[in-house]
N, C-alpha and C. Protein backbone atom coordinates (compact mmCIF):
# COMPACT_ATOMS: atom_id res chain seq x y z
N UNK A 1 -2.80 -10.25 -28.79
CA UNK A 1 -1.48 -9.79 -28.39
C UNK A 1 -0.42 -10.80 -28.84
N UNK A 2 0.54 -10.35 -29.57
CA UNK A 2 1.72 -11.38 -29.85
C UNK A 2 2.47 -11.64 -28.92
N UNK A 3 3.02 -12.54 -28.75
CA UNK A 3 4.44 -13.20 -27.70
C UNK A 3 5.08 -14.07 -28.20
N UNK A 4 6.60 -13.86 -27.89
CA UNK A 4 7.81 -13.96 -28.32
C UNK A 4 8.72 -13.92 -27.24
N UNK A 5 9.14 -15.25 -27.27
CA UNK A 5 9.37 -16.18 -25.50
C UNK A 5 10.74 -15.36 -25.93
N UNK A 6 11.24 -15.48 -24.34
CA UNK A 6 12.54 -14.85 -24.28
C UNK A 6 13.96 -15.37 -25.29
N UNK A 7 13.75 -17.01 -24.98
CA UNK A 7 14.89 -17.58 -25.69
C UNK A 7 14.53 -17.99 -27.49
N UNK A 8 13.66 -17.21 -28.16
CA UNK A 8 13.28 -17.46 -29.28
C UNK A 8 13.99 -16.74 -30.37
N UNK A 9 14.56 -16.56 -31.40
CA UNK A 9 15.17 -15.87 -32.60
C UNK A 9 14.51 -15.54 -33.21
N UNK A 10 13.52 -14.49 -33.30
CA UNK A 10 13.19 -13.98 -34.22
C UNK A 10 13.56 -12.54 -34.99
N UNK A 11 13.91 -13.10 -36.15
CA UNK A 11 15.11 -11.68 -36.86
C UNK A 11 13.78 -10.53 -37.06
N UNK A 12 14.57 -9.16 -36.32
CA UNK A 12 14.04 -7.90 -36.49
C UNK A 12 13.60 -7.91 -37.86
N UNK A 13 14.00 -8.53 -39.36
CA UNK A 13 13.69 -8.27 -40.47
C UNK A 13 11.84 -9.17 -40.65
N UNK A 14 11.96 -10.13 -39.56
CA UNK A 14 10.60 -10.84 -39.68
C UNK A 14 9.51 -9.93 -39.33
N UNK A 15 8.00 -10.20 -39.69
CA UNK A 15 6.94 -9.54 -40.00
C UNK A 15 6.07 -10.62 -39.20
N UNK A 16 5.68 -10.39 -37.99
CA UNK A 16 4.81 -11.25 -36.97
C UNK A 16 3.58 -10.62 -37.29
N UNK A 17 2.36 -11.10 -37.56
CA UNK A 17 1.33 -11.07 -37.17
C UNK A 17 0.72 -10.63 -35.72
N UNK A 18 -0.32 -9.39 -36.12
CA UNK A 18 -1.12 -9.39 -34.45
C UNK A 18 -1.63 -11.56 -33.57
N UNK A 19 -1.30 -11.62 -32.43
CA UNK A 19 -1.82 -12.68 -31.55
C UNK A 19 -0.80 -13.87 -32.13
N UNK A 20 -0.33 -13.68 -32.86
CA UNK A 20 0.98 -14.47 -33.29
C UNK A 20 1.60 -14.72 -31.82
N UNK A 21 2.38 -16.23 -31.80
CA UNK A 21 2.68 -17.00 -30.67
C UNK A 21 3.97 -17.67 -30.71
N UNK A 22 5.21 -16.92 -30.99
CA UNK A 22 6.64 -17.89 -30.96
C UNK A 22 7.34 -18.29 -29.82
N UNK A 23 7.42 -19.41 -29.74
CA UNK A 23 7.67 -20.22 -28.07
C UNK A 23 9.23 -20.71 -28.34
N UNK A 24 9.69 -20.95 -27.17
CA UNK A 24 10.93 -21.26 -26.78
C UNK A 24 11.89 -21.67 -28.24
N UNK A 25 13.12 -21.24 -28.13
CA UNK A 25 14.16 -21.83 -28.75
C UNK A 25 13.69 -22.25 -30.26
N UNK A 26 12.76 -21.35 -30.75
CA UNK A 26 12.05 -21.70 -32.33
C UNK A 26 12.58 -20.28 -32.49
N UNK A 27 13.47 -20.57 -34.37
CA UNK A 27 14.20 -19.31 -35.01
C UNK A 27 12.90 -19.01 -36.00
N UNK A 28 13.14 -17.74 -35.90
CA UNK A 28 12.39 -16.96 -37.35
C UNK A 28 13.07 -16.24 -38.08
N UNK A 29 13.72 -17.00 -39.49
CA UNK A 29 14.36 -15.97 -40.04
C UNK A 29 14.17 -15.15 -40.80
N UNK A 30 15.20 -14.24 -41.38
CA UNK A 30 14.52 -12.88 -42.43
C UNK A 30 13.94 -12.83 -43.36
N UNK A 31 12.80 -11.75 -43.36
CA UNK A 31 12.18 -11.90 -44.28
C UNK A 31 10.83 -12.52 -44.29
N UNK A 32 10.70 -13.79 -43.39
CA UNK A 32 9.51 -14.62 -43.29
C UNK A 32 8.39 -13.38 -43.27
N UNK A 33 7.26 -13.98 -43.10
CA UNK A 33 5.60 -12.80 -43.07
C UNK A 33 4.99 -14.31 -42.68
N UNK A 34 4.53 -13.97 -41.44
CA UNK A 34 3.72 -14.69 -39.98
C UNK A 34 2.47 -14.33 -40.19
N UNK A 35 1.72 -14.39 -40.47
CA UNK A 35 0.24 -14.25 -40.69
C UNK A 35 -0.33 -14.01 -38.86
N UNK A 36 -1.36 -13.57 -38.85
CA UNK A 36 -2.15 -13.20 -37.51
C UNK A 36 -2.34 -14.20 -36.87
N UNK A 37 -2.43 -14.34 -35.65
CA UNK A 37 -2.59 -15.48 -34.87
C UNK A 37 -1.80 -17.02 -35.31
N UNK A 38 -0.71 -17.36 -35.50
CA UNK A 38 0.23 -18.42 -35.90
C UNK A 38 0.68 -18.88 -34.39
N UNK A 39 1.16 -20.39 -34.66
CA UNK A 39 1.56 -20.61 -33.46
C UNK A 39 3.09 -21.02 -34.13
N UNK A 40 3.62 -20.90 -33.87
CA UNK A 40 5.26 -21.46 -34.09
C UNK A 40 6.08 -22.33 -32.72
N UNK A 41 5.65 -23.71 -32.80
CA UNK A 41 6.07 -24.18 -31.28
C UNK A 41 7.82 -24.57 -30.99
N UNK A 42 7.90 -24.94 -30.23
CA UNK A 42 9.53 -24.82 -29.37
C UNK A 42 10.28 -25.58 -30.45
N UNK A 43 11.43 -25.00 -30.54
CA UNK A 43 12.46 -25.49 -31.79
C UNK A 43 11.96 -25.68 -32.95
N UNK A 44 11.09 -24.83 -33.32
CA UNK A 44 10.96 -24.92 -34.74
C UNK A 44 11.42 -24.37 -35.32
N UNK A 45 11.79 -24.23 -36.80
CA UNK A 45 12.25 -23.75 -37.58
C UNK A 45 11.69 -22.85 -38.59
N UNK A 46 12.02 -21.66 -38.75
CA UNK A 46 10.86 -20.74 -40.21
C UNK A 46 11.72 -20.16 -41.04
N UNK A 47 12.74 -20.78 -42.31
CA UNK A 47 13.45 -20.21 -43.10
C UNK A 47 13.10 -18.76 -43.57
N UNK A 48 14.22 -18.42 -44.24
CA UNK A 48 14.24 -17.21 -44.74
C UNK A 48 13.35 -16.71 -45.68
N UNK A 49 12.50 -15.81 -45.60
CA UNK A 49 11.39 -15.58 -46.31
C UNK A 49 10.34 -16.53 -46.67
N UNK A 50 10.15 -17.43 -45.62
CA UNK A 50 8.83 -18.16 -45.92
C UNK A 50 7.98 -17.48 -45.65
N UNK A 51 6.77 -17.77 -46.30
CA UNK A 51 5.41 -17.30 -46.22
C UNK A 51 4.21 -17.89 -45.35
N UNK A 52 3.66 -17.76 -44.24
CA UNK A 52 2.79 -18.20 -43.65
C UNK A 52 1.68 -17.86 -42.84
N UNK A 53 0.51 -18.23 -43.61
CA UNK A 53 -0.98 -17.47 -43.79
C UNK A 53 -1.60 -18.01 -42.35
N UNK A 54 -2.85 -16.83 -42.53
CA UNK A 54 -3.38 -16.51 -40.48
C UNK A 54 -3.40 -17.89 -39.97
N UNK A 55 -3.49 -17.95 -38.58
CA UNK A 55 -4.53 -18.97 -38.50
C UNK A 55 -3.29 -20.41 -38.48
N UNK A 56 -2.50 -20.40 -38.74
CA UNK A 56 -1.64 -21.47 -38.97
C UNK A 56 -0.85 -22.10 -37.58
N UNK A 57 -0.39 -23.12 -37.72
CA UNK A 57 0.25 -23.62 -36.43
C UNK A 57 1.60 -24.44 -36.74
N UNK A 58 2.50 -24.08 -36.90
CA UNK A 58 4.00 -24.68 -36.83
C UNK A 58 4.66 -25.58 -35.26
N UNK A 59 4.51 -27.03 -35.51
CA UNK A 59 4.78 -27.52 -34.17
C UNK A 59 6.16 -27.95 -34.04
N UNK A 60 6.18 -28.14 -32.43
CA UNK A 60 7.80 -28.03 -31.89
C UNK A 60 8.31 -29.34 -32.99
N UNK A 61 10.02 -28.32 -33.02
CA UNK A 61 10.91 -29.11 -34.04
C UNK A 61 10.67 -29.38 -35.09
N UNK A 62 9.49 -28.61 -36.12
CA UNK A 62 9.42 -28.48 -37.56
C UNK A 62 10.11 -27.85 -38.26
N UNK A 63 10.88 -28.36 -39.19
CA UNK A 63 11.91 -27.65 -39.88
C UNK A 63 10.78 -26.60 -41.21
N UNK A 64 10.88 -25.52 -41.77
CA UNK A 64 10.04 -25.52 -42.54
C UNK A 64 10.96 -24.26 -43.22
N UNK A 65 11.79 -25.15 -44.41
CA UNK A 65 13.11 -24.40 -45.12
C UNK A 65 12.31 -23.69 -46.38
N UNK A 66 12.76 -22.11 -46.51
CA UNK A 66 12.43 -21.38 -47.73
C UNK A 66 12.88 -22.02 -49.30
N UNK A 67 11.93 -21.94 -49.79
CA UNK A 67 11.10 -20.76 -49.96
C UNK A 67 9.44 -21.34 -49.99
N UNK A 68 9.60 -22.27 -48.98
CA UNK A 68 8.14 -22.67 -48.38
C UNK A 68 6.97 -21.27 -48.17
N UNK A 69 5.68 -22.25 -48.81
CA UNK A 69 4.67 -20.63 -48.62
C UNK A 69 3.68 -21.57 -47.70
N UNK A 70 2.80 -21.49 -47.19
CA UNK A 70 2.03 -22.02 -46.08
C UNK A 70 0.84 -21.27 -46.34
N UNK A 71 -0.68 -21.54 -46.85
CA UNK A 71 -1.41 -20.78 -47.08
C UNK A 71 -1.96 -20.69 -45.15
N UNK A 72 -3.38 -19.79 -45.69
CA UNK A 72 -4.09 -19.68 -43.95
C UNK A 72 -4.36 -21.85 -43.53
N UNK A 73 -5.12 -20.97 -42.32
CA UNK A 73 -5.31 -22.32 -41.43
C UNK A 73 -4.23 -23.59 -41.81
N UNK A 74 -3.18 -23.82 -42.14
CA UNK A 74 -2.21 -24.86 -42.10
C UNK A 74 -1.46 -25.39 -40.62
N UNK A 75 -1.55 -26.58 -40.65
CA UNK A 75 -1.04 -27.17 -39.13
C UNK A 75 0.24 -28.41 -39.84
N UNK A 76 1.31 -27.88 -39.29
CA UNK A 76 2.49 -28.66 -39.67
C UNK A 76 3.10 -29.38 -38.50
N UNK A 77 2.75 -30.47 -38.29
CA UNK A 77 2.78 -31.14 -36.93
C UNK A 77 4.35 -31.32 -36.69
N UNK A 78 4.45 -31.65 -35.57
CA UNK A 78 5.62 -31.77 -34.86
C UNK A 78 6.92 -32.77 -35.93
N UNK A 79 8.26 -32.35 -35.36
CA UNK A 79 9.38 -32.82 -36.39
C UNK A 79 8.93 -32.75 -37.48
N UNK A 80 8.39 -32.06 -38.41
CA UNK A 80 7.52 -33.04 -39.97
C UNK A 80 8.89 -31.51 -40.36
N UNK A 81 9.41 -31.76 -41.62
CA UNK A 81 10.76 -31.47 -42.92
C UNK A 81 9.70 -30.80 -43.94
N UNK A 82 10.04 -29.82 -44.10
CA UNK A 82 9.41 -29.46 -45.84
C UNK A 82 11.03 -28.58 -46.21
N UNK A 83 11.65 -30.00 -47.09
CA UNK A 83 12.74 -29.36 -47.98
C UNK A 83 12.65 -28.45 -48.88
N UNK A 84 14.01 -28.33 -49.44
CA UNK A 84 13.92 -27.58 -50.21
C UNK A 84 15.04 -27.49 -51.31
N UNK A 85 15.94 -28.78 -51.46
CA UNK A 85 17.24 -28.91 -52.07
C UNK A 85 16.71 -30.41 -52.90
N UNK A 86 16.36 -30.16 -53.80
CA UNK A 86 16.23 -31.20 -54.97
C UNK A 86 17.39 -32.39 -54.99
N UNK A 87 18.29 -31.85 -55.21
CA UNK A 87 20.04 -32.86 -55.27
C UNK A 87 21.21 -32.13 -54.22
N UNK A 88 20.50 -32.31 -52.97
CA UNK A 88 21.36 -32.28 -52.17
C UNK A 88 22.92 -32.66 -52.11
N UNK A 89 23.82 -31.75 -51.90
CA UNK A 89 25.38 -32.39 -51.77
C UNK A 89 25.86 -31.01 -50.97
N UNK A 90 26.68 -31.44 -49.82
CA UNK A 90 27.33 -31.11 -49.00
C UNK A 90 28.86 -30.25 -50.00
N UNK A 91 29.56 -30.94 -50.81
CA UNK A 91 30.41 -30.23 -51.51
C UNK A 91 29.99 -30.37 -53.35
N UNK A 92 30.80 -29.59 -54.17
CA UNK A 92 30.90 -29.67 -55.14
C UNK A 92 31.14 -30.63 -56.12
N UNK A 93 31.23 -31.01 -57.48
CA UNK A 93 31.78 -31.97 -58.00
C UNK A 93 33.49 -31.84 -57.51
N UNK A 94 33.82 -30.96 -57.53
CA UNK A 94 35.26 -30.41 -57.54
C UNK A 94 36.18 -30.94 -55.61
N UNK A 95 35.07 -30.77 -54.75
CA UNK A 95 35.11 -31.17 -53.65
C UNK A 95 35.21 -30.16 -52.70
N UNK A 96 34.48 -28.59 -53.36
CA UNK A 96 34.66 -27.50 -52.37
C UNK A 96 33.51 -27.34 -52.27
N UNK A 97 33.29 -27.36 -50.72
CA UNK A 97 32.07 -26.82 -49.85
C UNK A 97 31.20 -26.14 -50.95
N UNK A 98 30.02 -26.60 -50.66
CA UNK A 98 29.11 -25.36 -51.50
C UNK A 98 28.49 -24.15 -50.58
N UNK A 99 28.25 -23.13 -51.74
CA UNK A 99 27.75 -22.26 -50.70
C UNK A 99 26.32 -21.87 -51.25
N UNK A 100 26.21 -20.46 -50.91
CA UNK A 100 24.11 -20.09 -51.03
C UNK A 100 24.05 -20.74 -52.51
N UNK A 101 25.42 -19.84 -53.37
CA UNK A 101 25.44 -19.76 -54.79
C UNK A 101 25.26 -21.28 -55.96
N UNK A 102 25.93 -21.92 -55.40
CA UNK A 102 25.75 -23.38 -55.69
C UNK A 102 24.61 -24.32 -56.00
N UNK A 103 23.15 -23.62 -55.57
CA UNK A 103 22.20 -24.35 -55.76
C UNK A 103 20.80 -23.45 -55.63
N UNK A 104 19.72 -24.34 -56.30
CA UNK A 104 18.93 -23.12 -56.65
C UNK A 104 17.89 -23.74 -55.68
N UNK A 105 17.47 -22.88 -54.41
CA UNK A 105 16.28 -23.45 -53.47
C UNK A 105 14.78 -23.74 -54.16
N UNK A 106 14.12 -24.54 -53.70
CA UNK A 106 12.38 -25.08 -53.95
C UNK A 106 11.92 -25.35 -53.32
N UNK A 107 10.37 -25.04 -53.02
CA UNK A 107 10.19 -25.06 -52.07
C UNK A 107 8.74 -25.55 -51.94
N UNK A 108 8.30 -26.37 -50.94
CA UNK A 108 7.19 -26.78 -50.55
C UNK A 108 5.91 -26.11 -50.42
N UNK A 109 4.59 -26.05 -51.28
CA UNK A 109 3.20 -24.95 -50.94
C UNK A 109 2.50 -25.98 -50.60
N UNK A 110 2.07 -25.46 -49.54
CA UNK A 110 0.61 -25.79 -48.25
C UNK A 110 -0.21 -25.21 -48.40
N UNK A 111 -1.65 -25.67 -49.41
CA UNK A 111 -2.66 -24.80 -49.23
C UNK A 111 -3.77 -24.68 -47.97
N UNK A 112 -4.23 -23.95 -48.08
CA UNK A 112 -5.34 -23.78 -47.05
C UNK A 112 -5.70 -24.83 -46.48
N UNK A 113 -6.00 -24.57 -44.98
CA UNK A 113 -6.48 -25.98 -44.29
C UNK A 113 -6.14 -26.97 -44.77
N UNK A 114 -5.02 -27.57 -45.15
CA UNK A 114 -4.04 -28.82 -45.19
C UNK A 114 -3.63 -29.09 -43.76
N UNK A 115 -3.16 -30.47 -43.26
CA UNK A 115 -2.25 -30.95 -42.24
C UNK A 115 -1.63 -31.86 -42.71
N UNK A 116 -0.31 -31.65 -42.03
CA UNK A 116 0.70 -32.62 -41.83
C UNK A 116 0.66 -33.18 -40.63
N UNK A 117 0.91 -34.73 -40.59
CA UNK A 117 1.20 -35.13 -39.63
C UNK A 117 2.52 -34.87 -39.02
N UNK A 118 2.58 -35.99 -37.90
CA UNK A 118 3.97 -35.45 -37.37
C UNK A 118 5.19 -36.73 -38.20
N UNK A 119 6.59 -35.40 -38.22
CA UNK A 119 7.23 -36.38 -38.85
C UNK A 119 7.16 -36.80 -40.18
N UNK A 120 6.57 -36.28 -40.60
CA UNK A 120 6.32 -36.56 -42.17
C UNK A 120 7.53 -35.64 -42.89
N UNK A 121 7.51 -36.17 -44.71
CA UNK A 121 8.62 -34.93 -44.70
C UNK A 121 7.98 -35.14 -46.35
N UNK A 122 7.99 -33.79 -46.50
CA UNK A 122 7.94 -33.36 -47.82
C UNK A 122 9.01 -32.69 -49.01
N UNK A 123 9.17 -33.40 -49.95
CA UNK A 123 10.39 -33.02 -50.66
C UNK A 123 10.15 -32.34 -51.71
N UNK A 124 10.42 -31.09 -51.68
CA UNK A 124 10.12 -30.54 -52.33
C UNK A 124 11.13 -30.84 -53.60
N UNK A 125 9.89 -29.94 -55.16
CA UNK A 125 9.24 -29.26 -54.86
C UNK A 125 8.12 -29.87 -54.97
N UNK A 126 6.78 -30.08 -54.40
CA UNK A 126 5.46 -30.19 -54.29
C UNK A 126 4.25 -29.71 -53.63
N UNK A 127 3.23 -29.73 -53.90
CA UNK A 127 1.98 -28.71 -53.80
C UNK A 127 1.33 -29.79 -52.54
N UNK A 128 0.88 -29.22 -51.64
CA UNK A 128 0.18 -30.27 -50.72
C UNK A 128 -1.76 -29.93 -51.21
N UNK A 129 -2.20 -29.94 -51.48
CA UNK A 129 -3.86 -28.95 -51.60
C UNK A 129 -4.36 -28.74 -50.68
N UNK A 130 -5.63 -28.05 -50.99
CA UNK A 130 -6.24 -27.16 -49.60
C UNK A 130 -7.01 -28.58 -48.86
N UNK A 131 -7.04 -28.68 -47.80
CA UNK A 131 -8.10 -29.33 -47.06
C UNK A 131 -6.75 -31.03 -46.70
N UNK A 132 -6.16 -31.07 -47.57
CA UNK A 132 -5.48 -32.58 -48.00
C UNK A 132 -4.92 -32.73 -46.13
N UNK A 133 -4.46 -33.86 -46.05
CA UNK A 133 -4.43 -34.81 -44.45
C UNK A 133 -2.88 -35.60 -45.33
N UNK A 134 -1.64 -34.82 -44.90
CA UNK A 134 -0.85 -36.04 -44.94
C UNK A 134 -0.21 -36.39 -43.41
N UNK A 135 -0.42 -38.12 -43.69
CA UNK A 135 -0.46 -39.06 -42.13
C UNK A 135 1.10 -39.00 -41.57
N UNK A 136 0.70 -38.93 -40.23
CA UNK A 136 2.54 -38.83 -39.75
C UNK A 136 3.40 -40.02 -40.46
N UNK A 137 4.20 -39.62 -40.65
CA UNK A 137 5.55 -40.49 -40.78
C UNK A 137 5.54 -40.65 -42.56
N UNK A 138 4.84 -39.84 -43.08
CA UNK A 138 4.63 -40.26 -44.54
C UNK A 138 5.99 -39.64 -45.16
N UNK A 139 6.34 -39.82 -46.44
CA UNK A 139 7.11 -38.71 -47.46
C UNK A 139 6.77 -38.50 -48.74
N UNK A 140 6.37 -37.61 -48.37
CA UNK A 140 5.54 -37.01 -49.82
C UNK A 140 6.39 -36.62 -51.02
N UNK A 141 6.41 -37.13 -52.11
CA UNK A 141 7.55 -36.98 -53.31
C UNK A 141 7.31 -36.22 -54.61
N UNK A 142 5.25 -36.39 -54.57
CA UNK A 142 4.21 -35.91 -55.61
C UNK A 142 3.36 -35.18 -54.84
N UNK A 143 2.92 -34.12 -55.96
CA UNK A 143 1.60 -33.36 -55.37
C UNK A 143 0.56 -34.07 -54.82
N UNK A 144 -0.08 -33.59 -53.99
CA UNK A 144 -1.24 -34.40 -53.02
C UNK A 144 -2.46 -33.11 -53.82
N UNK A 145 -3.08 -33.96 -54.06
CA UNK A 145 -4.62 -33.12 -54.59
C UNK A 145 -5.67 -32.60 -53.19
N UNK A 146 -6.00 -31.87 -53.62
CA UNK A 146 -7.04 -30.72 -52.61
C UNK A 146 -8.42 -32.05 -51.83
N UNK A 147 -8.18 -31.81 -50.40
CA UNK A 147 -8.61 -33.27 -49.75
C UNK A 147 -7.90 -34.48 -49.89
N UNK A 148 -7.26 -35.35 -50.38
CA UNK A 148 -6.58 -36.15 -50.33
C UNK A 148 -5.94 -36.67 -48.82
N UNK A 149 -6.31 -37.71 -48.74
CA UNK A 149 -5.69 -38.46 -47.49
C UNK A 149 -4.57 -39.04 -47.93
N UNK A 150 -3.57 -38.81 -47.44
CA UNK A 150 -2.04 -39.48 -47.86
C UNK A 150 -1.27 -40.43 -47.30
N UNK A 151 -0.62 -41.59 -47.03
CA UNK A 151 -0.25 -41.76 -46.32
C UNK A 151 1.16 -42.78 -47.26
N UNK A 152 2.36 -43.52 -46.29
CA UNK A 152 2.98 -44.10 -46.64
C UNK A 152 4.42 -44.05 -47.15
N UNK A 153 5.55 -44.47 -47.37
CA UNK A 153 6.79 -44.16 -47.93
C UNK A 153 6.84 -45.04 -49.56
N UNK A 154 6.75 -44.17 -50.68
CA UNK A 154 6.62 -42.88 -50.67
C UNK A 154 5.08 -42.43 -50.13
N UNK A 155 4.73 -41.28 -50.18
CA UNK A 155 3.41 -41.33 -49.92
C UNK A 155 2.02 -41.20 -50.95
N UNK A 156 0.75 -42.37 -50.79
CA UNK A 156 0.32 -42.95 -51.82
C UNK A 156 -1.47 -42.39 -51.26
N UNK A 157 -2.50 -41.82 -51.85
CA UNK A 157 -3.75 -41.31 -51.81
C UNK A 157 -4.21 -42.72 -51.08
N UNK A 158 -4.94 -42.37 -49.97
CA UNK A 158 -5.79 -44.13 -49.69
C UNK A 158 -6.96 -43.51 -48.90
N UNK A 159 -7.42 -41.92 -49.15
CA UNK A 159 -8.53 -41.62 -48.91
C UNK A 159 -9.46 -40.26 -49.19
N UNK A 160 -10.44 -39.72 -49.13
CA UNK A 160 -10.28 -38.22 -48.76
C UNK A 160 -10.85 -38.13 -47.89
N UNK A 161 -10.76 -36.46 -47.29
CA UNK A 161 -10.84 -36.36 -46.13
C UNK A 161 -11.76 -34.48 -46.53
N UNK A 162 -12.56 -34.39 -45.58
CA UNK A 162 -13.38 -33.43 -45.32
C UNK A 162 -12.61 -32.33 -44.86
N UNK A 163 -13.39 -30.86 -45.02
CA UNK A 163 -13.05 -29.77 -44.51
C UNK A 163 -12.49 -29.31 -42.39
N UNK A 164 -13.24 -30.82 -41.91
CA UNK A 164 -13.21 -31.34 -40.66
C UNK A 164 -12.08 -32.03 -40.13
N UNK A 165 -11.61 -32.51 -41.57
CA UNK A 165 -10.11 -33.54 -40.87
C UNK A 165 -10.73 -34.82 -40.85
N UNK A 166 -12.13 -35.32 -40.85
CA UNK A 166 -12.43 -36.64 -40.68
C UNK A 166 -12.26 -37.35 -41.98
N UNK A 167 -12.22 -38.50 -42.22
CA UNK A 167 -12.38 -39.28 -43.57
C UNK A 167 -13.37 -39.32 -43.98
N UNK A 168 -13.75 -39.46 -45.43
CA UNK A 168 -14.96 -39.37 -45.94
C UNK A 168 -15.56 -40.54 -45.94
N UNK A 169 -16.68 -41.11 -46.22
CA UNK A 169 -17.30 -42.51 -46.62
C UNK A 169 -18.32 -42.16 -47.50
N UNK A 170 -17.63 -43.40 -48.50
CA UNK A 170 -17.95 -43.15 -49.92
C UNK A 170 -19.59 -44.06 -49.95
N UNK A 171 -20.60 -43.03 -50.37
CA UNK A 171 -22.02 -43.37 -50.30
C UNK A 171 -22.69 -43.60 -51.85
N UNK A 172 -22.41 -44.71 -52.16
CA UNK A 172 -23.42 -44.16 -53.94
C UNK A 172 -22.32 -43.40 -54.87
N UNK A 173 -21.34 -43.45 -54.71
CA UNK A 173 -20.52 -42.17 -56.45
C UNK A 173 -20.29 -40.81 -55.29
N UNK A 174 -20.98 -40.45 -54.29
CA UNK A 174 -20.79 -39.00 -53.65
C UNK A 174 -19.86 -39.63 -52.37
N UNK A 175 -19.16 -38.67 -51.58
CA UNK A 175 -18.39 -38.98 -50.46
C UNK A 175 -18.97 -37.69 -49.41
N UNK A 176 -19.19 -38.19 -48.46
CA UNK A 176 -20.03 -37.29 -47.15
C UNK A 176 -19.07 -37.10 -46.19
N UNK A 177 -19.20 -36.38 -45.77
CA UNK A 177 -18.41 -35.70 -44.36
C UNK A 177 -19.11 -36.59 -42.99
N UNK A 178 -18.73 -37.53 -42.27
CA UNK A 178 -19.58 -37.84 -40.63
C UNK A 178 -19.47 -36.59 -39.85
N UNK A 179 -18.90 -35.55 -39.92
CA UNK A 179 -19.11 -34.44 -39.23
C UNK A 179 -19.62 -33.63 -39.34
N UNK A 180 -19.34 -32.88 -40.70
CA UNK A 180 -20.02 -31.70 -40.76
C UNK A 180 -21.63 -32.10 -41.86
N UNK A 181 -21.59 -33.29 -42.50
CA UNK A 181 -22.59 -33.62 -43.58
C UNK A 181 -22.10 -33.41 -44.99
N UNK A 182 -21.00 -32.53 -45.52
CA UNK A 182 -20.53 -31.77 -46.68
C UNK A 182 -20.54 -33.36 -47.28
N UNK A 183 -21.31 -33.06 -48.66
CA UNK A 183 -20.82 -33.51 -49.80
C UNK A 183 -20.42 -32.95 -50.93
N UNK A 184 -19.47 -34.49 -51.15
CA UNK A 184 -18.28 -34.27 -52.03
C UNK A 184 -18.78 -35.54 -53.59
N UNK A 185 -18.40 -34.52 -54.69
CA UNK A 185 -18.13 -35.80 -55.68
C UNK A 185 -16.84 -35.87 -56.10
N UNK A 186 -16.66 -36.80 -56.70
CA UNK A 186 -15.07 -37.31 -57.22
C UNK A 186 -15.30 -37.20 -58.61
N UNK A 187 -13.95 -36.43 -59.16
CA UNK A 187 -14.36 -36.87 -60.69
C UNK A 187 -12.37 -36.13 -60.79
N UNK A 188 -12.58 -37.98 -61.97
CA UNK A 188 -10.61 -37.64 -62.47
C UNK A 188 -9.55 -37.10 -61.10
N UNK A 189 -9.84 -37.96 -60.33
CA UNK A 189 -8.65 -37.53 -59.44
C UNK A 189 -8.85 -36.39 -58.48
N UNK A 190 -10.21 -35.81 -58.38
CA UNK A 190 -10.37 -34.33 -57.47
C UNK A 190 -11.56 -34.68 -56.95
N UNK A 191 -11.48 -33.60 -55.94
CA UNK A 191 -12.98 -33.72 -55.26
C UNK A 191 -13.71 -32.37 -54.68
N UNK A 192 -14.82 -32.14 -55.35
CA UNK A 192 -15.51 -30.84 -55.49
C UNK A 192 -16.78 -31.20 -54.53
N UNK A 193 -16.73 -30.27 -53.55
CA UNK A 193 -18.37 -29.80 -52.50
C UNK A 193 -19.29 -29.61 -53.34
N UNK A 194 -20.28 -30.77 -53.46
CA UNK A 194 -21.69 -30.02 -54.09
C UNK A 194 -22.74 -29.87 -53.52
N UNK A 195 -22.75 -29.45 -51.82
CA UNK A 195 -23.86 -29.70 -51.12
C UNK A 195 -23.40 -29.91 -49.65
N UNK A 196 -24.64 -30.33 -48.66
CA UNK A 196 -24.70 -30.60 -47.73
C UNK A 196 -25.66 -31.63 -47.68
N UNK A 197 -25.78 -33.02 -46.80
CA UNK A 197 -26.54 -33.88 -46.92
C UNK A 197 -27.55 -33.16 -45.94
N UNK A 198 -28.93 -33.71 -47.16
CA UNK A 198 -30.11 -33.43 -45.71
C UNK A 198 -30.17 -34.13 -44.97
């Protein structure tokens, strides 16, 4: 069952998901598509026509400006920014206000089972990958590769991380999961499942 707290904005043009969950004083604007079961927590933010797949969780006071896409299972922790204005300026060269027309939006992709920490901010435009862990307070400036542990200003790879969220530990050339067992090899910068440890 969906719910949609009394004091919440969500524009009639938005597309909620069945069991979808928008809580207090968090806007949804037009156009967005809410995937099934999403949580969108208090004062958050969901620009205009963003995209965001089942399973996902938007926490209180996340800004998350279009034309952001959010694949499934994504968790965007609390306060964390995914811009979307490359060369930000308030007015023109000329010194008149800008308006929609003035600048061309970009926007931040979250693949599958990615997290953000809290507070982090991503500037778009950049790709976060599926599974990748960026650490609160980071700012991400470059694509983060699929698993990648991120952390730092700017933010710099200093691990990977499993389908679990835990860090990997690197055994022999392969990297293992302590939770689930999944192994991983590394090769050129990526990291591909070839197994499960017996």
């Amino acid at each position: 069952m969906t719910l949609v707290a009394d004091t919440a904005d969500v524009s009639p043009d938005a597309i909620v998901g069945d069991g979808s969950k928008i809580w207090h004083l968090a806007q949804v604007r037009e156009g967005v598509r809410l995937g099934e079961n999403c949580i969108v927590g208090r004062g958050a933010y969901v620009g205009t026509g963003v995209e965001v797949g089942a399973n996902s969780k938007i926490q209180n006071y996340a800004l998350v400006y279009e034309p952001a896409v959010l694949g499934d299972g994504v968790f965007v922790g609390p306060a964390v920014v995914l811009t979307n204005d490359t060369y930000p300026r308030s007015i023109t060269p000329e010194g008149d206000l800008k308006s929609a027309h003035d600048w061309i939006p970009v926007g931040v992709t979250v693949e599958r089972g990615a997290s953000i920490g809290a507070r982090a901010v991503c500037v778009a435009p950049v790709v976060i990958g599926a599974w990748a862990t960026v650490a609160a307070g980071a700012v991400v400036t470059k694509n983060v590769p699929a698993h990648a542990l991120v952390a730092g200003v700017p933010a710099k790879r200093i691990g990977w991380v499993g389908r679990a969220g835990h860090p990997l530990r690197n055994d022999g050339g392969h990297w293992i999961c302590p939770e689930t067992a999944e192994v991983y090899e590394e090769s050129n910068g990526s990291l591909t499942q070839v197994g499960v440890e017996a």
